[in-house]
Protein backbone atom coordinates (compact mmCIF):
# COMPACT_ATOMS: atom_id res chain seq x y z
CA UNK A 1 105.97 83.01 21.42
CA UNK A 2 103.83 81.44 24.55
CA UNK A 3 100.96 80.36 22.08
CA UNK A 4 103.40 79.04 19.81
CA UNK A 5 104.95 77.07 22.59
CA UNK A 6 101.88 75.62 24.22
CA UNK A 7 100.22 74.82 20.69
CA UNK A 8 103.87 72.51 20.03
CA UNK A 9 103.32 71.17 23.49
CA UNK A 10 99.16 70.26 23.07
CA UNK A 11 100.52 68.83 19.67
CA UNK A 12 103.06 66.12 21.23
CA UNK A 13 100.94 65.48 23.66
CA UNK A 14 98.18 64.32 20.97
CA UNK A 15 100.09 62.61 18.76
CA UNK A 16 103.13 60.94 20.80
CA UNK A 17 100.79 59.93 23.93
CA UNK A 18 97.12 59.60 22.70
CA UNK A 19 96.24 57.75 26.04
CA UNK A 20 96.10 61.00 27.68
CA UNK A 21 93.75 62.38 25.24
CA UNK A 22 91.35 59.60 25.70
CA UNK A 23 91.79 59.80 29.62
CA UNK A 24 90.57 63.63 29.56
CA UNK A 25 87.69 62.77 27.31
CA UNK A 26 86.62 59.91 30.18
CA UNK A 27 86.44 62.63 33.07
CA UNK A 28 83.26 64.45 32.29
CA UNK A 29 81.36 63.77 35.15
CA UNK A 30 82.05 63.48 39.32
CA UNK A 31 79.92 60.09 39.39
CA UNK A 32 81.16 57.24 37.21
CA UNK A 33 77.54 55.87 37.50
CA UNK A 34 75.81 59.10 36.23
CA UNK A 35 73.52 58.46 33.44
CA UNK A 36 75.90 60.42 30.60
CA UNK A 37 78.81 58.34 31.89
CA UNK A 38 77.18 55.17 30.58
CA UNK A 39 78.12 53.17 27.01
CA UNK A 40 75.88 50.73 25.10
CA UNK A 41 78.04 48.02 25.00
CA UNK A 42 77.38 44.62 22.79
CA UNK A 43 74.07 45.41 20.99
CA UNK A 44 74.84 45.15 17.32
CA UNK A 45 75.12 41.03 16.49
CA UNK A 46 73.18 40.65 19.69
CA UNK A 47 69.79 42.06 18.81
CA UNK A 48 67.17 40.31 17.73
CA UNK A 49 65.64 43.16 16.16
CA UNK A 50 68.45 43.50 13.99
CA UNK A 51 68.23 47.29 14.17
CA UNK A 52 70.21 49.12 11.24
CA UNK A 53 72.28 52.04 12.19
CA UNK A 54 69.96 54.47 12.39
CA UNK A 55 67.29 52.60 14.38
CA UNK A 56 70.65 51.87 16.60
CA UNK A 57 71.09 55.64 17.35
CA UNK A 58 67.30 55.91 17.69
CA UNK A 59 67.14 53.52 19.94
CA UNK A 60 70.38 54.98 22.46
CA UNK A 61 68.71 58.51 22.02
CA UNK A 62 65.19 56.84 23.52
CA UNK A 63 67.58 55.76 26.09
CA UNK A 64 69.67 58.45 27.21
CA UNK A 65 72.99 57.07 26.13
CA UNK A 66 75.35 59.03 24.54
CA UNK A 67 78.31 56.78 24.33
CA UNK A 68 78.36 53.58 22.11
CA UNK A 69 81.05 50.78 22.01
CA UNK A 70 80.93 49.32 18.44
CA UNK A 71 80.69 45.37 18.30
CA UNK A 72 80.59 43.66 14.93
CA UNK A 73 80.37 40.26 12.74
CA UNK A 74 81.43 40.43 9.24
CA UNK A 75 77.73 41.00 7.98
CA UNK A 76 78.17 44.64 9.55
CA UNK A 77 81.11 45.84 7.61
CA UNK A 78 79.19 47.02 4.69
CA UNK A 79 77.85 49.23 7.33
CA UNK A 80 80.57 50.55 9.39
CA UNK A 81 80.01 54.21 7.65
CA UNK A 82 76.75 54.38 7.73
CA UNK A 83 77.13 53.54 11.46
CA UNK A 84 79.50 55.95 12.21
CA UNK A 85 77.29 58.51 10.39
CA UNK A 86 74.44 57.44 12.35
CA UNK A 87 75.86 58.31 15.57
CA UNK A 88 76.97 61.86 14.74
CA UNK A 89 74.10 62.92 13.51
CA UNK A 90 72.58 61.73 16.62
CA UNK A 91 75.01 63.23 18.91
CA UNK A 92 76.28 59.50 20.00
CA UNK A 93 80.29 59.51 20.81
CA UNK A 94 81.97 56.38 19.27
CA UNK A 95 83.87 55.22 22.57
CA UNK A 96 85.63 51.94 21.40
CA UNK A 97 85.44 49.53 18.08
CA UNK A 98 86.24 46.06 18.82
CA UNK A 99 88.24 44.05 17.09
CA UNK A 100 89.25 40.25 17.32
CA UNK A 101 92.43 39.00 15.71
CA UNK A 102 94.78 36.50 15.75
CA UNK A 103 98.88 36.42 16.39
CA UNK A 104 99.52 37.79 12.84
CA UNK A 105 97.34 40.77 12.92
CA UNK A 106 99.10 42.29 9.56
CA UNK A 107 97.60 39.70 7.95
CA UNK A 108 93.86 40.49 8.93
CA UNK A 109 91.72 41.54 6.53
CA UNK A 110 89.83 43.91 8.35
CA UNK A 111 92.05 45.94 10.75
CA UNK A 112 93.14 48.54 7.72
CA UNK A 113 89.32 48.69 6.97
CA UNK A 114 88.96 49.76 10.97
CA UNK A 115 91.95 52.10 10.63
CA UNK A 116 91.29 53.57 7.27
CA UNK A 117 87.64 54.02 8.29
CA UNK A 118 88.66 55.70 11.64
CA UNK A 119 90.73 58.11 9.97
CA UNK A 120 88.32 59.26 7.27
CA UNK A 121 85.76 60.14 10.03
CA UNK A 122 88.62 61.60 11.94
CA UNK A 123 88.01 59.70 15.16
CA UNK A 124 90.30 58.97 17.94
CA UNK A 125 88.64 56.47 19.98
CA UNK A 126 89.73 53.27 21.75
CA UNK A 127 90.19 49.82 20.47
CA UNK A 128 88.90 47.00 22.28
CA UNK A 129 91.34 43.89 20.66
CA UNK A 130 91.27 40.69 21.60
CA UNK A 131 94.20 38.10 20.83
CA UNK A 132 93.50 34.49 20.39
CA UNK A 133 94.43 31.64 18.04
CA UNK A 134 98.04 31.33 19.19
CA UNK A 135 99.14 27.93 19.33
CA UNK A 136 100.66 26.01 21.65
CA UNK A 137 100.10 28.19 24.45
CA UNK A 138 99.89 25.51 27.34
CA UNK A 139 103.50 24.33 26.01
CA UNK A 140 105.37 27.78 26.58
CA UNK A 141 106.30 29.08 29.54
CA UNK A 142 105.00 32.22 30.90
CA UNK A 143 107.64 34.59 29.70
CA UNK A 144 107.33 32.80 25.95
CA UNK A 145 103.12 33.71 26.61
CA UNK A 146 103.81 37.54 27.30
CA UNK A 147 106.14 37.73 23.76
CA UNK A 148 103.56 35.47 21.97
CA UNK A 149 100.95 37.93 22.87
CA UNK A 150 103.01 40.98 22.83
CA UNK A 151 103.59 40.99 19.34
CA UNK A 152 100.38 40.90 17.56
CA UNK A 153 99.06 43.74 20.40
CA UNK A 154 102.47 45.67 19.61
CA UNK A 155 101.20 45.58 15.92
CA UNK A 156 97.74 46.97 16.28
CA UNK A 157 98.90 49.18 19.20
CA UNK A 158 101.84 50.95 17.04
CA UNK A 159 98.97 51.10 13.87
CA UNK A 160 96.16 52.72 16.21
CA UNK A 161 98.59 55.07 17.56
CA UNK A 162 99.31 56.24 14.07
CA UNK A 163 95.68 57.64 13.72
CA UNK A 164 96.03 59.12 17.36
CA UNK A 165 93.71 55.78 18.69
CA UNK A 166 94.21 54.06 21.79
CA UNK A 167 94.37 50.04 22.37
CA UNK A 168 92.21 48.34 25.41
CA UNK A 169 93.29 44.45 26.33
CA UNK A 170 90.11 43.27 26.46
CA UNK A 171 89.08 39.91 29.04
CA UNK A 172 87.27 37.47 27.54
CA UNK A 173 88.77 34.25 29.44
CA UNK A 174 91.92 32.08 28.76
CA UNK A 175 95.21 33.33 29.39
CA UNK A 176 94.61 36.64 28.14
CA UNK A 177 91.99 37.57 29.57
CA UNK A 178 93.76 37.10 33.03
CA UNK A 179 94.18 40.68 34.47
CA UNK A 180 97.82 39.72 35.90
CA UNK A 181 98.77 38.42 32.69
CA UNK A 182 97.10 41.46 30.76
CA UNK A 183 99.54 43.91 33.48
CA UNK A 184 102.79 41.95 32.30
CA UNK A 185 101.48 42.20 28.55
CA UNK A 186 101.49 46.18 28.85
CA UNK A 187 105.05 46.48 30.77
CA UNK A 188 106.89 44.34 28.57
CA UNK A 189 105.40 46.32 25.72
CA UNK A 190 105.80 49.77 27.39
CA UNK A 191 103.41 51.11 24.87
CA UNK A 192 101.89 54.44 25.99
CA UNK A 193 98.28 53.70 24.38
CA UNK A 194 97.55 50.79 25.63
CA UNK A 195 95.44 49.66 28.64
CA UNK A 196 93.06 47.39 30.09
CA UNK A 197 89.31 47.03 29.68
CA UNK A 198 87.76 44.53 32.00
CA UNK A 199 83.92 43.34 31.92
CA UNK A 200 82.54 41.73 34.97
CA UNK A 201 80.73 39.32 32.08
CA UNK A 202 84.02 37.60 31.71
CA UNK A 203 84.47 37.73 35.50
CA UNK A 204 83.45 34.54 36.29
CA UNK A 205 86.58 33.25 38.38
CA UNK A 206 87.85 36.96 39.45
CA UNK A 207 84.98 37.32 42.19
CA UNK A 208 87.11 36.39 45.57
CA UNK A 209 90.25 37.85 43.66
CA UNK A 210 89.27 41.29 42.84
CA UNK A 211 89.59 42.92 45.63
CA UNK A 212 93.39 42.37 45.14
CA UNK A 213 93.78 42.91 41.62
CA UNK A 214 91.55 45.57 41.39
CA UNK A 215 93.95 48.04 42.63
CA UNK A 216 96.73 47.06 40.00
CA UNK A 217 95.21 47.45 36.77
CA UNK A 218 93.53 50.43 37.80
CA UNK A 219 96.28 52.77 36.44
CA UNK A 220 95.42 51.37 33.06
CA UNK A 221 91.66 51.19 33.43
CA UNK A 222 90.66 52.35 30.24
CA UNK A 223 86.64 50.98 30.63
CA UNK A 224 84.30 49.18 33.15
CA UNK A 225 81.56 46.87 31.57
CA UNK A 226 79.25 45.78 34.36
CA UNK A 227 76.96 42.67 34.49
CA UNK A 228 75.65 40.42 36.96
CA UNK A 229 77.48 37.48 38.79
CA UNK A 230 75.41 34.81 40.95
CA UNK A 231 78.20 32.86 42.74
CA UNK A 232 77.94 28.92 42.52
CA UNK A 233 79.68 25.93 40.62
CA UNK A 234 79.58 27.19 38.05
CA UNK A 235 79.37 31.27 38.67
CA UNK A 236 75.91 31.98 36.67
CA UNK A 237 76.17 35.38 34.50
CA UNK A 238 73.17 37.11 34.94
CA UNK A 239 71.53 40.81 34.72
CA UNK A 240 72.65 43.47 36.93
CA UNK A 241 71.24 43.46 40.02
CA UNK A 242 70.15 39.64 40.04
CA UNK A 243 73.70 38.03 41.06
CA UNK A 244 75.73 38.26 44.72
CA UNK A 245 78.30 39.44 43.52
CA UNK A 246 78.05 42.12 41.48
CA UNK A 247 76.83 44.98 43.75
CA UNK A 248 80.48 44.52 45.70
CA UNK A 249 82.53 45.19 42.89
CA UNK A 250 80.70 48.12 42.08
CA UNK A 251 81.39 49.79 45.28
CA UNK A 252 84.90 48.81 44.91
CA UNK A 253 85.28 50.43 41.51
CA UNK A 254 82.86 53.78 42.77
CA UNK A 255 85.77 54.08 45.63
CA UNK A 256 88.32 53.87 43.87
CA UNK A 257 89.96 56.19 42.13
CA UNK A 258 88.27 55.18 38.36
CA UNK A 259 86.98 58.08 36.91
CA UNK A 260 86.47 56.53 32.98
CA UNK A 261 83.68 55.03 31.85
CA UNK A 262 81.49 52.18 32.35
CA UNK A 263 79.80 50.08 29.87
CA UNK A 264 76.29 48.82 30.57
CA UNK A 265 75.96 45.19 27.86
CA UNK A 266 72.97 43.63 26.72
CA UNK A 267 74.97 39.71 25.73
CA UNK A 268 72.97 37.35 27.47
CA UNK A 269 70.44 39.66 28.83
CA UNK A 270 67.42 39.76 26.65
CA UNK A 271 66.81 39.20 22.43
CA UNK A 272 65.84 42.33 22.13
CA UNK A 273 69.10 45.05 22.81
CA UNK A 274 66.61 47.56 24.04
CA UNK A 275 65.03 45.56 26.38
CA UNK A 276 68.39 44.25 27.39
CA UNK A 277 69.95 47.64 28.32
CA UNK A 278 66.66 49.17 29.81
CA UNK A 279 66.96 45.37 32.15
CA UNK A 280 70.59 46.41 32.83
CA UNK A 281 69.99 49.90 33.68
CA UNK A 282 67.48 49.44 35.88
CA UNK A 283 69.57 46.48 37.83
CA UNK A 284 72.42 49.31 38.15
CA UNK A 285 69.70 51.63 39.63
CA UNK A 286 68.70 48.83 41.91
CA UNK A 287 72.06 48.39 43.60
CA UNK A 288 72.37 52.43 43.58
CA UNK A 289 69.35 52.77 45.54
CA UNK A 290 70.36 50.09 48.12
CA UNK A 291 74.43 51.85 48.19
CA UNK A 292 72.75 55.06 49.18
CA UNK A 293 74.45 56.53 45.58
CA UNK A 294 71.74 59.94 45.26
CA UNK A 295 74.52 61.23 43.78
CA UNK A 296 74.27 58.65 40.18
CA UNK A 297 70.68 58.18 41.15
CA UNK A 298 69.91 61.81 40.06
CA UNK A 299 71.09 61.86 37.02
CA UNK A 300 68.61 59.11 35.71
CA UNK A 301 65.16 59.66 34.52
């Protein structure tokens, strides 16, 4: 009767609140910089190698990644299973698929390939959406912005959660990419698998404001993509370890109480995705070293 009950209770808790399951699959290591804690983020369309999937999964083994975050242009759907293939039979955990779509998301031709394809591979990973297209934004007010957005995100969340997936609001500048607007997004919607993904490469104008805001979306902190920030007019993205800014915020997330994990980019790094990561890597190293973080440091060969 006891294993009866406690397999009913594992079961609700997989398929009524998948954002659980993904937050014990993020806790695997005491050091959110650790080597294994790492994901490739953002080397598919930007490669100039133009690596297939297999040279993809290659390439992270060389590395010592074992987590991926899927970006893709429409060139790579013909691929999708081969990539997802790929990366089991190198031992390579799908962490997120991104996915761009507009305010009528049940019109885009491509979400039930994601969805169909995620369930035929039986994976329960996280969806990193972004919303844009949705006019007359600057005319609404901010209440009318929150619904606007909230229903296309409602959409793809309430899909995703069908195949047990979980949905990440993901920053890429405008209106939604604004953290505080993000938080209001995810209470009106009171959707249990949805949260917040936030890349320092799209935190250009968060740099004096994160210390404050920081704190409040970290209950929803689903992933951490790190890059470097040199402040000026404009703020310059540039590799880890060769802005100002940077090495700040990545104390403040190692002190906090984050334990997910963090995605290491190679957009606007290098051509080559290899030599992007290996740049980013070793500017993450860099500011380790100098933060006195043996801990991480350790872990890295």
């Amino acid at each position: 009767m006891f294993r009866k009950l406690v397999s009913v209770c594992f079961f609700l808790v997989v398929t009524v609140c998948p954002k659980l399951v993904c937050a014990q699959k993020n806790t695997g290591t005491d050091n959110i910089y650790a080597r294994e804690n790492l994901i490739a983020w953002c080397i598919v369309p930007f490669d100039s190698e133009e690596r297939d999937p297999v040279q993809r999964a290659e390439m992270l083994n060389k590395l010592g990644f074992t987590m991926l975050a899927y970006d893709w242009r429409e060139k790579h759907v013909p691929e999708f299973d081969a990539e997802l293939e790929a990366l089991k039979k190198h031992h390579i955990r799908l962490q997120a698929f991104w996915f761009y779509s507009g305010p009528n998301p049940e019109n885009d031709k491509y979400l039930p390939v994601i969805l169909d394809l995620l369930k035929r591979h039986n994976l329960r990973t996280e969806i990193w959406c972004m919303i844009g297209g949705i006019k007359d934004m600057d005319k609404m007010t901010q209440q009318q912005k929150v619904e606007a957005v909230a229903r296309p995100v409602a959409y793809i969340a309430d899909k995703a959660a069908e195949i047990g997936c979980t949905v990440g609001l993901y920053n890429h500048g405008g209106w939604y990419g604004m953290p505080e607007n993000q938080l209001q997004v995810i209470d009106y919607l009171k959707r249990p698998n949805i949260g917040i993904v936030y890349n320092l490469h799209h935190a250009e104008g968060d740099i004096e404001r994160f210390p404050a805001f920081f704190p409040k979306i970290l209950p929803h902190l689903m992933a951490v993509n790190l890059m470097g920030l040199k402040k000026g007019n404009p703020v310059k993205v540039v590799p880890i370890g060769q802005g100002d800014a940077e090495a700040e915020m990545i104390r403040i997330i190692r002190d906090s109480d984050y334990h997910g994990p963090v995605g290491i980019i190679n957009e606007e790094t290098a051509p080559d995705a290899e030599v992007g990561l290996m740049m980013n890597v070793d500017g993450l190293k860099k500011i380790l070293k100098e933060q006195g973080d043996s801990g991480a440091l350790k872990t890295y060969r």
